[in-house]
Protein backbone atom coordinates (compact mmCIF):
# COMPACT_ATOMS: atom_id res chain seq x y z
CA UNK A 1 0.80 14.82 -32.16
CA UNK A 2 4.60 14.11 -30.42
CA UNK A 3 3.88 17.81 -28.85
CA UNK A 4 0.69 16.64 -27.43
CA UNK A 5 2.04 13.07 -26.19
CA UNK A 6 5.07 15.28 -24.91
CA UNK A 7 2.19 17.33 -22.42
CA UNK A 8 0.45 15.20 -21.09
CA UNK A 9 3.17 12.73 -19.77
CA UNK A 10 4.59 15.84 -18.68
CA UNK A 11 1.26 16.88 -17.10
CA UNK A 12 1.28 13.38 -15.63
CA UNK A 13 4.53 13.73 -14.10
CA UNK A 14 3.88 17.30 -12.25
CA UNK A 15 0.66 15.61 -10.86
CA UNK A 16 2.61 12.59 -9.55
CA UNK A 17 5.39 14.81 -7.85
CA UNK A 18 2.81 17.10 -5.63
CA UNK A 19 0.68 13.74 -5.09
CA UNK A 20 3.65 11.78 -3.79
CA UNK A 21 5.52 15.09 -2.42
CA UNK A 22 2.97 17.20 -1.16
CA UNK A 23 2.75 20.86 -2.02
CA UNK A 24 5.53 21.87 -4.14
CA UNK A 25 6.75 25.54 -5.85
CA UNK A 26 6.35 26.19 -9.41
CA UNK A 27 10.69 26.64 -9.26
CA UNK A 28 10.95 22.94 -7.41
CA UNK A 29 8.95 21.54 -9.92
CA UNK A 30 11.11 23.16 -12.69
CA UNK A 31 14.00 21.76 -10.90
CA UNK A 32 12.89 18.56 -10.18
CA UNK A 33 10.62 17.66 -13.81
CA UNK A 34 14.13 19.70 -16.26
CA UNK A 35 11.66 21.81 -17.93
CA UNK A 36 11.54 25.77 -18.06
CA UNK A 37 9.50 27.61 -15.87
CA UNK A 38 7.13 28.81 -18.70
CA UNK A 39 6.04 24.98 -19.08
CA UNK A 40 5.60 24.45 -15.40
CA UNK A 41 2.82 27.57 -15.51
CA UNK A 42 1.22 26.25 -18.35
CA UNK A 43 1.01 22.69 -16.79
CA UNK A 44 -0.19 23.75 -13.62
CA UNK A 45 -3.02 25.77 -14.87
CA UNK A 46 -4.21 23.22 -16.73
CA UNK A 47 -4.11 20.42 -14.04
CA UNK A 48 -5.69 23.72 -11.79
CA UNK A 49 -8.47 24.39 -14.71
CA UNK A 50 -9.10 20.29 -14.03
CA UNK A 51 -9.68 20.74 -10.29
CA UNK A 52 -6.74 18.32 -9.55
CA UNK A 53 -4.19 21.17 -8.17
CA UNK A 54 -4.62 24.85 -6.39
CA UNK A 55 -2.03 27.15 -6.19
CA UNK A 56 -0.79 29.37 -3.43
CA UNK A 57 1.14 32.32 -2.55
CA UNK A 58 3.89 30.76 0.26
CA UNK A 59 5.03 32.22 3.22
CA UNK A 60 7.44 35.01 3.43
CA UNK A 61 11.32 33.36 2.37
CA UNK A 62 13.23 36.41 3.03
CA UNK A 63 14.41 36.16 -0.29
CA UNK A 64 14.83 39.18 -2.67
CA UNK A 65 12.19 38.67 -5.92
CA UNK A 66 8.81 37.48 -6.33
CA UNK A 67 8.21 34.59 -4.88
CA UNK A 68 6.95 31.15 -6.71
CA UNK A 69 3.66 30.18 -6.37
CA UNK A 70 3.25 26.91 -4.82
CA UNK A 71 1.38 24.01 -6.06
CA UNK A 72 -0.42 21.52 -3.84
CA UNK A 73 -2.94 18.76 -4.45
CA UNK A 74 -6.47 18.98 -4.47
CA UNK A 75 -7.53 16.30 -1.59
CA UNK A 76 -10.71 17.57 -1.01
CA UNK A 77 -11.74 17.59 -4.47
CA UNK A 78 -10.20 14.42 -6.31
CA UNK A 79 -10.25 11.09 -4.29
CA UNK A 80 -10.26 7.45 -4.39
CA UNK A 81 -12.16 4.96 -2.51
CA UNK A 82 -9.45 2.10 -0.81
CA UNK A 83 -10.28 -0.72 0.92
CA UNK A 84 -7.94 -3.56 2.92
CA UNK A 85 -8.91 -7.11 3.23
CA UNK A 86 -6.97 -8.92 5.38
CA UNK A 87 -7.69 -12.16 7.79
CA UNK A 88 -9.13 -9.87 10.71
CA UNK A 89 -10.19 -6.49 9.44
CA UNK A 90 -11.89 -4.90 6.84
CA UNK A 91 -11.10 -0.91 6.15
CA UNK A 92 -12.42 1.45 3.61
CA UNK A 93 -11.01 4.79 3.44
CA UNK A 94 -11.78 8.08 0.98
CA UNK A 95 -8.14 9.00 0.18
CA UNK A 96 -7.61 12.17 -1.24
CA UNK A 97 -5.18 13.17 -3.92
CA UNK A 98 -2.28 13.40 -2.16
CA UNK A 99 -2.00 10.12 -0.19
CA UNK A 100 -4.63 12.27 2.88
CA UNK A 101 -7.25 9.65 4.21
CA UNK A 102 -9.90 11.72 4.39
CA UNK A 103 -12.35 9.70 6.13
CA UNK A 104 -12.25 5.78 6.81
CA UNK A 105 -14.36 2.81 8.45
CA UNK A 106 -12.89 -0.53 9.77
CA UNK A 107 -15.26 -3.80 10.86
CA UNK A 108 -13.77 -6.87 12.29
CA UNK A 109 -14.13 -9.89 9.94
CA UNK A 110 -14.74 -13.30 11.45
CA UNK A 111 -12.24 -16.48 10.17
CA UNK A 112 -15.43 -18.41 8.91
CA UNK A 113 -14.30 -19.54 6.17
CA UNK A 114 -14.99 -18.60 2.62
CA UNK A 115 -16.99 -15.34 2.65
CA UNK A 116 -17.13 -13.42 -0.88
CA UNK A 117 -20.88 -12.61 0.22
CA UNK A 118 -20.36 -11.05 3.72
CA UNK A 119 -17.46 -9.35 2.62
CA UNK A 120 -18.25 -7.42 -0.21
CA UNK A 121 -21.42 -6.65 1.64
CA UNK A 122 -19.81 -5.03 4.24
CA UNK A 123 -16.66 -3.14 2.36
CA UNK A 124 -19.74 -1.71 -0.71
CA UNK A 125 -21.94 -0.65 2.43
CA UNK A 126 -18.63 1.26 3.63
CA UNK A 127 -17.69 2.53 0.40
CA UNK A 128 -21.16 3.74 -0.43
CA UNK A 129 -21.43 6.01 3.09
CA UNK A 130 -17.42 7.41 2.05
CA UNK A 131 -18.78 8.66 -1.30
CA UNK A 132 -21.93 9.57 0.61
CA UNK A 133 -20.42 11.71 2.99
CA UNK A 134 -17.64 13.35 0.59
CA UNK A 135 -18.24 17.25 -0.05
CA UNK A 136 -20.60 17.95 -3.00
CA UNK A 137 -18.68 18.17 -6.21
CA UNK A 138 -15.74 16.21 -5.05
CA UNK A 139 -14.83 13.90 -7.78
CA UNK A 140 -14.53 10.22 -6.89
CA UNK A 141 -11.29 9.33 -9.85
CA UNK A 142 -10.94 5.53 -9.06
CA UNK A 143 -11.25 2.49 -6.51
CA UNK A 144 -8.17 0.41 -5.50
CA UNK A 145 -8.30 -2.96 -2.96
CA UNK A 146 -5.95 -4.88 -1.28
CA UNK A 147 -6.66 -8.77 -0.56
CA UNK A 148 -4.28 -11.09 1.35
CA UNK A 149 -4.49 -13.48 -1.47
CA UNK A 150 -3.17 -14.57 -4.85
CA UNK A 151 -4.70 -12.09 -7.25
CA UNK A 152 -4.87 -12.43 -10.76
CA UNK A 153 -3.92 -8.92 -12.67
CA UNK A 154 -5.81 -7.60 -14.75
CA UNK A 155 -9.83 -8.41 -13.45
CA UNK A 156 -9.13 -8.41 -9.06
CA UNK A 157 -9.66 -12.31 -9.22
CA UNK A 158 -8.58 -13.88 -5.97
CA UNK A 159 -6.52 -17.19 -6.88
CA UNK A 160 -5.91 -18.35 -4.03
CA UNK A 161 -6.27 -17.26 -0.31
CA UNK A 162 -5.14 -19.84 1.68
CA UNK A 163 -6.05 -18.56 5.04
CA UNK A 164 -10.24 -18.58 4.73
CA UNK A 165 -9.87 -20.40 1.61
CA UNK A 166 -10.55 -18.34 -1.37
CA UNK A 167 -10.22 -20.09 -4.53
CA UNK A 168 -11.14 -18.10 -7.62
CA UNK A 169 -13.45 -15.51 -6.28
CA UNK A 170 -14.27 -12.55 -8.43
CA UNK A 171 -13.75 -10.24 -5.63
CA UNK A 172 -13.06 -7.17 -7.88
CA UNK A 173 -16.16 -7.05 -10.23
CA UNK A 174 -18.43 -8.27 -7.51
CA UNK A 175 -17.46 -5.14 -5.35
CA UNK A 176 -17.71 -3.33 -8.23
CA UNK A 177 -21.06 -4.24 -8.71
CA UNK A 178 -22.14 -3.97 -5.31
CA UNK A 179 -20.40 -0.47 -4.87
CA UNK A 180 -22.64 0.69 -8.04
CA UNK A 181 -20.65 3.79 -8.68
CA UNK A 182 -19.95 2.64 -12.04
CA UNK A 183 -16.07 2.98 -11.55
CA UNK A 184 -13.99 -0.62 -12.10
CA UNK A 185 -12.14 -1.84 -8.93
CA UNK A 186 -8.10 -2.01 -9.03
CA UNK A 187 -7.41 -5.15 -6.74
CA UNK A 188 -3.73 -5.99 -5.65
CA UNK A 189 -2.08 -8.65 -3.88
CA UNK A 190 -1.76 -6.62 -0.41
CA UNK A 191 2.33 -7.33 0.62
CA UNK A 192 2.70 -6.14 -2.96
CA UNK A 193 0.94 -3.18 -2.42
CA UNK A 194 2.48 -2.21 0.75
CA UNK A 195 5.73 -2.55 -0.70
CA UNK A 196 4.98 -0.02 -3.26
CA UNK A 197 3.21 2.08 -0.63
CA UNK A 198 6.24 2.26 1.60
CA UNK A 199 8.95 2.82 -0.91
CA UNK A 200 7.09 5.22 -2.37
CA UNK A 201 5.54 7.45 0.73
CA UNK A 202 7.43 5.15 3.89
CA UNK A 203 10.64 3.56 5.36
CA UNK A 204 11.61 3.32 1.33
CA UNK A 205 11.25 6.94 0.07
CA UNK A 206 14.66 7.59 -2.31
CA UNK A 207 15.14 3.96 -2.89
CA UNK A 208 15.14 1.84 -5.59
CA UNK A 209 15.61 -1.59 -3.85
CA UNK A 210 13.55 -2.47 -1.49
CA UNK A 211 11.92 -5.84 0.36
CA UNK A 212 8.75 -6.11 2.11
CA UNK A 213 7.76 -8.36 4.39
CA UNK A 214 4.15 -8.52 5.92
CA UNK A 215 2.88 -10.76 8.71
CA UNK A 216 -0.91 -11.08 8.85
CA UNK A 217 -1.34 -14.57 10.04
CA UNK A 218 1.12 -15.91 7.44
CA UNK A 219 3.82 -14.26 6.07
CA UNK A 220 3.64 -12.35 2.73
CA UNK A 221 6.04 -10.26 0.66
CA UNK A 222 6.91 -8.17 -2.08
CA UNK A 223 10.16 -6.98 -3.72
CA UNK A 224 11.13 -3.55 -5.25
CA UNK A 225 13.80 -3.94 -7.84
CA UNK A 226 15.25 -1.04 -9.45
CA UNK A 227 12.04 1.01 -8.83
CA UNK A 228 9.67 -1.59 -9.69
CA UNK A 229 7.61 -4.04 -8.34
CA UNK A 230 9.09 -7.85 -9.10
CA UNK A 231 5.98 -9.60 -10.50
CA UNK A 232 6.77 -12.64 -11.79
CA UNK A 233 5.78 -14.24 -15.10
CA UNK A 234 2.20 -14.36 -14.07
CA UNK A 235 1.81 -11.82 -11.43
CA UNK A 236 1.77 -14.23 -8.59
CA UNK A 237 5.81 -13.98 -7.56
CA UNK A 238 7.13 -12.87 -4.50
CA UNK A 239 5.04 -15.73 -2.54
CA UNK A 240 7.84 -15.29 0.51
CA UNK A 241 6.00 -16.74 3.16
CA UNK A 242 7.11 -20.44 1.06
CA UNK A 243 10.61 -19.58 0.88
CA UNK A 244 11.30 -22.44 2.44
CA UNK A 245 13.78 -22.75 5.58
CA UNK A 246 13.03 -25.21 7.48
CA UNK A 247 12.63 -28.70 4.97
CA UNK A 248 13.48 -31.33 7.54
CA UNK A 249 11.66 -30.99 10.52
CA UNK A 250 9.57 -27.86 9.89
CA UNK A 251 6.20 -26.70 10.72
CA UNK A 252 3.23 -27.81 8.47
CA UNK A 253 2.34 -24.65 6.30
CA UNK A 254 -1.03 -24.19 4.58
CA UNK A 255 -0.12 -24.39 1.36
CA UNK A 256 0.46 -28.30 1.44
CA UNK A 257 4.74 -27.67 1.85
CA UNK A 258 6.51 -27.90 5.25
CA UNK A 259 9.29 -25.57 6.93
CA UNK A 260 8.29 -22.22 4.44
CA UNK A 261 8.77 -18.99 6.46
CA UNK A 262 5.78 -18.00 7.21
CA UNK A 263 4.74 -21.56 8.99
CA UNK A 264 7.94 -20.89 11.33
CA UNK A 265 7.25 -17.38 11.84
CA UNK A 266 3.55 -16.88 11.84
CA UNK A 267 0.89 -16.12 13.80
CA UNK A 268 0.88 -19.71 15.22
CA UNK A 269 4.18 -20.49 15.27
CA UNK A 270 4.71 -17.85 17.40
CA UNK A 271 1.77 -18.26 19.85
CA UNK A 272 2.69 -21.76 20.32
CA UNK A 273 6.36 -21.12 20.92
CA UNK A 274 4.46 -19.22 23.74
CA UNK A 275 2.40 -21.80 25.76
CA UNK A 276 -0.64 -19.84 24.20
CA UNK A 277 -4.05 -22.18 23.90
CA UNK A 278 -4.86 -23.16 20.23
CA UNK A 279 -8.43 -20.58 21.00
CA UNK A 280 -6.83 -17.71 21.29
CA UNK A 281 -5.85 -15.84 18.11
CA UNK A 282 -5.34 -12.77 15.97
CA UNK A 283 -3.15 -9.29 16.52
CA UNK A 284 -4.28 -8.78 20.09
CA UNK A 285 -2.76 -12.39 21.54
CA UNK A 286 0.44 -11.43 19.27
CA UNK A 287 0.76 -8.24 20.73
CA UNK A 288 0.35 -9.36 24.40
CA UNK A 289 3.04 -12.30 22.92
CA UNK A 290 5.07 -8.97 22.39
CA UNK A 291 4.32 -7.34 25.40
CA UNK A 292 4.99 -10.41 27.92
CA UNK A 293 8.41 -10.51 26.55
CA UNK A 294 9.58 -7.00 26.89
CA UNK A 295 8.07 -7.08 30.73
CA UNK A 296 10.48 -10.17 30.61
CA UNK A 297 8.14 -13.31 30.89
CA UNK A 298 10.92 -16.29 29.72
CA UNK A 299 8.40 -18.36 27.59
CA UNK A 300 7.73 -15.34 25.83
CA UNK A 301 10.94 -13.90 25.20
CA UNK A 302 12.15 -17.38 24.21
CA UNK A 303 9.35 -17.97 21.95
CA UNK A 304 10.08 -14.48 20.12
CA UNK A 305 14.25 -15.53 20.18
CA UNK A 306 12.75 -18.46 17.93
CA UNK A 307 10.33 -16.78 15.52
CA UNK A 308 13.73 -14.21 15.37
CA UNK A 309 16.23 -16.79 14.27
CA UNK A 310 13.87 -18.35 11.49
CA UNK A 311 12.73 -14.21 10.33
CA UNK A 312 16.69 -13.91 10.47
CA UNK A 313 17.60 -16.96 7.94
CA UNK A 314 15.02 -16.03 5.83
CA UNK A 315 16.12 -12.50 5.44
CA UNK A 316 19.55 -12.97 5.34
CA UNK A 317 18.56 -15.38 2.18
CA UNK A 318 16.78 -12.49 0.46
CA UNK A 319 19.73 -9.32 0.93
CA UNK A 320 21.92 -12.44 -0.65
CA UNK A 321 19.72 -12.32 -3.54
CA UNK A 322 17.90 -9.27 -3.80
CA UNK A 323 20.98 -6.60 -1.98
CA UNK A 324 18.30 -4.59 -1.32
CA UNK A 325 18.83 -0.90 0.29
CA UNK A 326 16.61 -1.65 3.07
CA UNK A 327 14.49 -4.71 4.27
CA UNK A 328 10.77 -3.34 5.71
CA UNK A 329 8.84 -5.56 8.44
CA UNK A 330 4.90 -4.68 8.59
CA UNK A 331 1.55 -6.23 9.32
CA UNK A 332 2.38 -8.47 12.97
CA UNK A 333 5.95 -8.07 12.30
CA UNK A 334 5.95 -4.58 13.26
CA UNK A 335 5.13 -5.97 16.43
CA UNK A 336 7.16 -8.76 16.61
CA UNK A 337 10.72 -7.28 15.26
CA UNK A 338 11.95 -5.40 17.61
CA UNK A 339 12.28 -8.07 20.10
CA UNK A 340 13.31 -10.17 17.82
CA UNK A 341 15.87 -7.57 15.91
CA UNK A 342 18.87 -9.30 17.87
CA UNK A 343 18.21 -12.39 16.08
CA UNK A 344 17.67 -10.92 12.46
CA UNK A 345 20.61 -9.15 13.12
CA UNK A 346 22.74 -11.96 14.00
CA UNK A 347 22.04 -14.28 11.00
CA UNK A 348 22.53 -11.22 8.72
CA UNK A 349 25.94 -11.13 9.96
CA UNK A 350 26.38 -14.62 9.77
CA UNK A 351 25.18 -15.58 6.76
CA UNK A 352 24.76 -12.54 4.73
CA UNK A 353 28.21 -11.31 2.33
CA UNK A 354 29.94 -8.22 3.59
CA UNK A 355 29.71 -6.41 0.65
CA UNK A 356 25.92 -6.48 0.87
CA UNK A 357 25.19 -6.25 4.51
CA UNK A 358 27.44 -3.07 4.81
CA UNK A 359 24.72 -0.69 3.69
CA UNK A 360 21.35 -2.46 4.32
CA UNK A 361 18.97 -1.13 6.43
CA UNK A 362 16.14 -2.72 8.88
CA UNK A 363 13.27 -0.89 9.49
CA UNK A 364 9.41 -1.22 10.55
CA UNK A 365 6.52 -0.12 8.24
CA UNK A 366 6.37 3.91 8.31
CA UNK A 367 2.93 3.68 7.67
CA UNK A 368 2.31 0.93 10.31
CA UNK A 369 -1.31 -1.08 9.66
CA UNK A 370 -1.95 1.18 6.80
CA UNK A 371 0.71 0.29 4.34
CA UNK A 372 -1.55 -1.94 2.43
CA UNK A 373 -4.82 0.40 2.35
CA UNK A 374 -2.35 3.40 1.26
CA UNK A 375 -1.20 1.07 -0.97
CA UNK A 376 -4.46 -0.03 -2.68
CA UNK A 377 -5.42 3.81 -2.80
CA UNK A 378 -2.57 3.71 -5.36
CA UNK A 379 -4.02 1.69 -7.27
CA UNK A 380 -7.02 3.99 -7.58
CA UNK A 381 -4.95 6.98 -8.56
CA UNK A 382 -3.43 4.88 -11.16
CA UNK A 383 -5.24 5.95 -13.94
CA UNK A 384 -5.47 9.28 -13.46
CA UNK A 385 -2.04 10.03 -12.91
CA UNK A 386 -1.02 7.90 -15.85
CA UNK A 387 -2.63 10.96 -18.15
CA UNK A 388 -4.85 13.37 -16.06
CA UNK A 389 -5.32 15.20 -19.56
CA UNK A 390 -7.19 12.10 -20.74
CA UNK A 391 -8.45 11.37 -17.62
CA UNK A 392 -10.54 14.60 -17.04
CA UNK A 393 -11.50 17.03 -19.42
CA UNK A 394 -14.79 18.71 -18.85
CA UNK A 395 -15.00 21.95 -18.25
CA UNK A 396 -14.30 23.42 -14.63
CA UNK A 397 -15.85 25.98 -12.77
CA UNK A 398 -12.99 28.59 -11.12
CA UNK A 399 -15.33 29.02 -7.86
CA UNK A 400 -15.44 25.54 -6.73
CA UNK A 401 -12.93 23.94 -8.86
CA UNK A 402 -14.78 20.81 -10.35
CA UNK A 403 -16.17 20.00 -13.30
CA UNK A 404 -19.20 21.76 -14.40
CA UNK A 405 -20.91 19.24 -16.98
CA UNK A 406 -21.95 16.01 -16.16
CA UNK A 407 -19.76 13.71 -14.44
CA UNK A 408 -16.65 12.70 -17.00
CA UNK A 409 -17.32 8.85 -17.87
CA UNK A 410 -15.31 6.25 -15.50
CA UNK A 411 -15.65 8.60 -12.94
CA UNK A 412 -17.87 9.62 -10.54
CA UNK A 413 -18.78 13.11 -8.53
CA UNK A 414 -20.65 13.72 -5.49
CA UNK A 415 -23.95 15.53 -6.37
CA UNK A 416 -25.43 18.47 -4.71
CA UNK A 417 -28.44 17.59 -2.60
């Protein structure tokens, strides 16, 4: 039994190396996982005889010996379904195994309010054409979402979205439902799921510290600490946005407080530091924001030296706290930081202690506007890279490299037609 729980974590663990690290040798993985090449072979064919890894002969090293076969993830065959909700936009993507999108759609989404309905109407059409249009046999292993809301963990119930004003909406098991491939839906918090997403595949890669801060219209965030994500005692922690910096004269936010972060460095904040009109809106007007100041228009620039200093006391606060290895901007604040970086920079080395600002690092999202969807196709994999073993065990056939019974319960497989 302890030989058995001993293979499949270490099946587990190969999988997770090739999905997060792309195609690996059979002598990196020995390195890497401690164990003897012998085990590595065995492992591999049996995550190969699954249809979740193929193996290859690599290119010519030069090297004296026979070389080690190479083991890369099966994209095509083994995906998820991942789909990104934020104020604006809705995306669905088929991600393969991997981290590959494979295939995605994107639809605008109107600020009308609260809208469960149109929503999940939209994202299940999208997700239905994505398993649709995946090859026959491919073998659909989970669905992950992102929502820019308070999600409770465990069921994908939205809390509390305080932007369209989303108060305890099943969002999860109604686009489960509506999806109808009979697979549960993963739902995160999405600033928490693009930290994980860029620490693990981004600007983060080889650290265990990390901070994450995403600007949609507000301000969210999420913290890595020591590899993992900092949850809080409920799963609702690392609400950033209401850090609050500004308590005397600041901004109203829209959580009821005044002066948090994200109501001195959001969306509007910014635009009306700008001389924008209250009718214009979303990423486009904060990108032309972003583009009148580098063309040097003084409101502009003046308006981003503002949303700067307040971005800069706020993250000065958290390398105080958190000494993170590197502090990540994404969502609008890609946009936004680099004019603004001279600001950040300066209360960092005002207000932050030398010890901890000697090594940090400031960096935009590597993944740019898809650090949250990569980051809810994540949560899709999660299960089957906890114990692929478990996970899928029918029989395979060596042609095609899927399963040759009926589809493996919790998951689902393209048919033939």
């Amino acid at each position: 039994m302890v030989q058995e729980e001993i293979r499949r974590r270490n099946a587990g663990a190969l999988l997770r190396h090739v999905h997060l690290r792309g195609p690996l040798s059979r002598a990196e993985l020995s390195e890497r996982m401690g164990l003897n090449r012998s085990t590595i072979m065995a492992l591999t064919t049996e995550l190969s005889r699954l249809g979740l890894v193929g193996e290859d002969s690599p290119v010519d090293t030069g090297r004296a010996g026979r070389p080690s076969l190479v083991v890369r993830p099966a994209s095509e065959r083994c995906y998820v379904l991942a789909f990104d909700v934020a104020v604006d936009r809705l995306v669905a993507a088929r991600v393969g195994l991997g981290g590959r999108i494979l295939d995605r759609r994107e639809a605008v989404r109107p600020r009308a309010g609260p809208d469960l309905h149109d929503v999940v109407t939209v994202l299940a059409r999208f997700g239905r054409q994505l398993h649709r249009a995946a090859p026959p046999g491919a073998c659909c292993v989970g669905v992950g979402a992102s929502y820019c809301g308070m999600i409770r963990p465990g069921d994908g119930m939205v809390r509390y979205g305080p932007d369209l004003g989303w108060v305890d909406q099943a969002f999860g098991d109604e686009l489960g439902r509506r999806l109808g491939l009979g697979l549960p839906v993963s739902v995160g918090n999405e600033a928490h799921l693009g930290a994980q997403a860029e620490q693990q595949r981004g600007a983060g890669v080889g650290l265990d510290d990390l901070v994450y801060l995403h600007g949609d219209v507000g301000v969210g965030g999420g913290i890595i600490v020591g590899g993992r994500l900092l949850g809080g005692d409920s799963g609702y922690g690392c609400e950033l946005g209401h850090m609050v910096v500004n308590p005397y004269d600041g901004r109203p936010c829209g959580c009821g407080s005044r002066g948090c972060l994200e109501a001195e460095v959001g969306e509007r904040a910014l635009l009306d530091a700008a001389g924008r009109p209250a009718e214009l809106f979303g990423r486009a007007a904060v990108r032309t924001v972003a583009d009148d100041a580098d063309r040097g228009d003084p409101m502009a620039r003046e308006a981003l030296r503002r949303i700067g200093d307040w971005l800069g006391i706020g993250v000065a606060n958290l390398i105080n706290l958190f000494n993170p290895g590197v502090v990540v901007f994404g969502g609008m604040l890609c946009d936004l930081y680099p004019g603004a970086a001279a600001q950040v920079r300066g209360r960092i080395a005002r207000h932050v202690l030398p010890v901890a600002r000697e090594t940090v690092r400031l960096r935009t999202a590597a993944l740019g506007d898809d650090a949250t969807l990569v980051g809810a196709a994540e949560l899709g994999f999660a299960r089957l890279l906890d114990d692929p073993l478990a996970a899928l065990t029918a029989p395979v056939s060596p042609e095609v490299g899927v399963p040759t019974s009926a589809p493996v319960p919790g998951f689902r497989r393209r048919q033939q037609v």
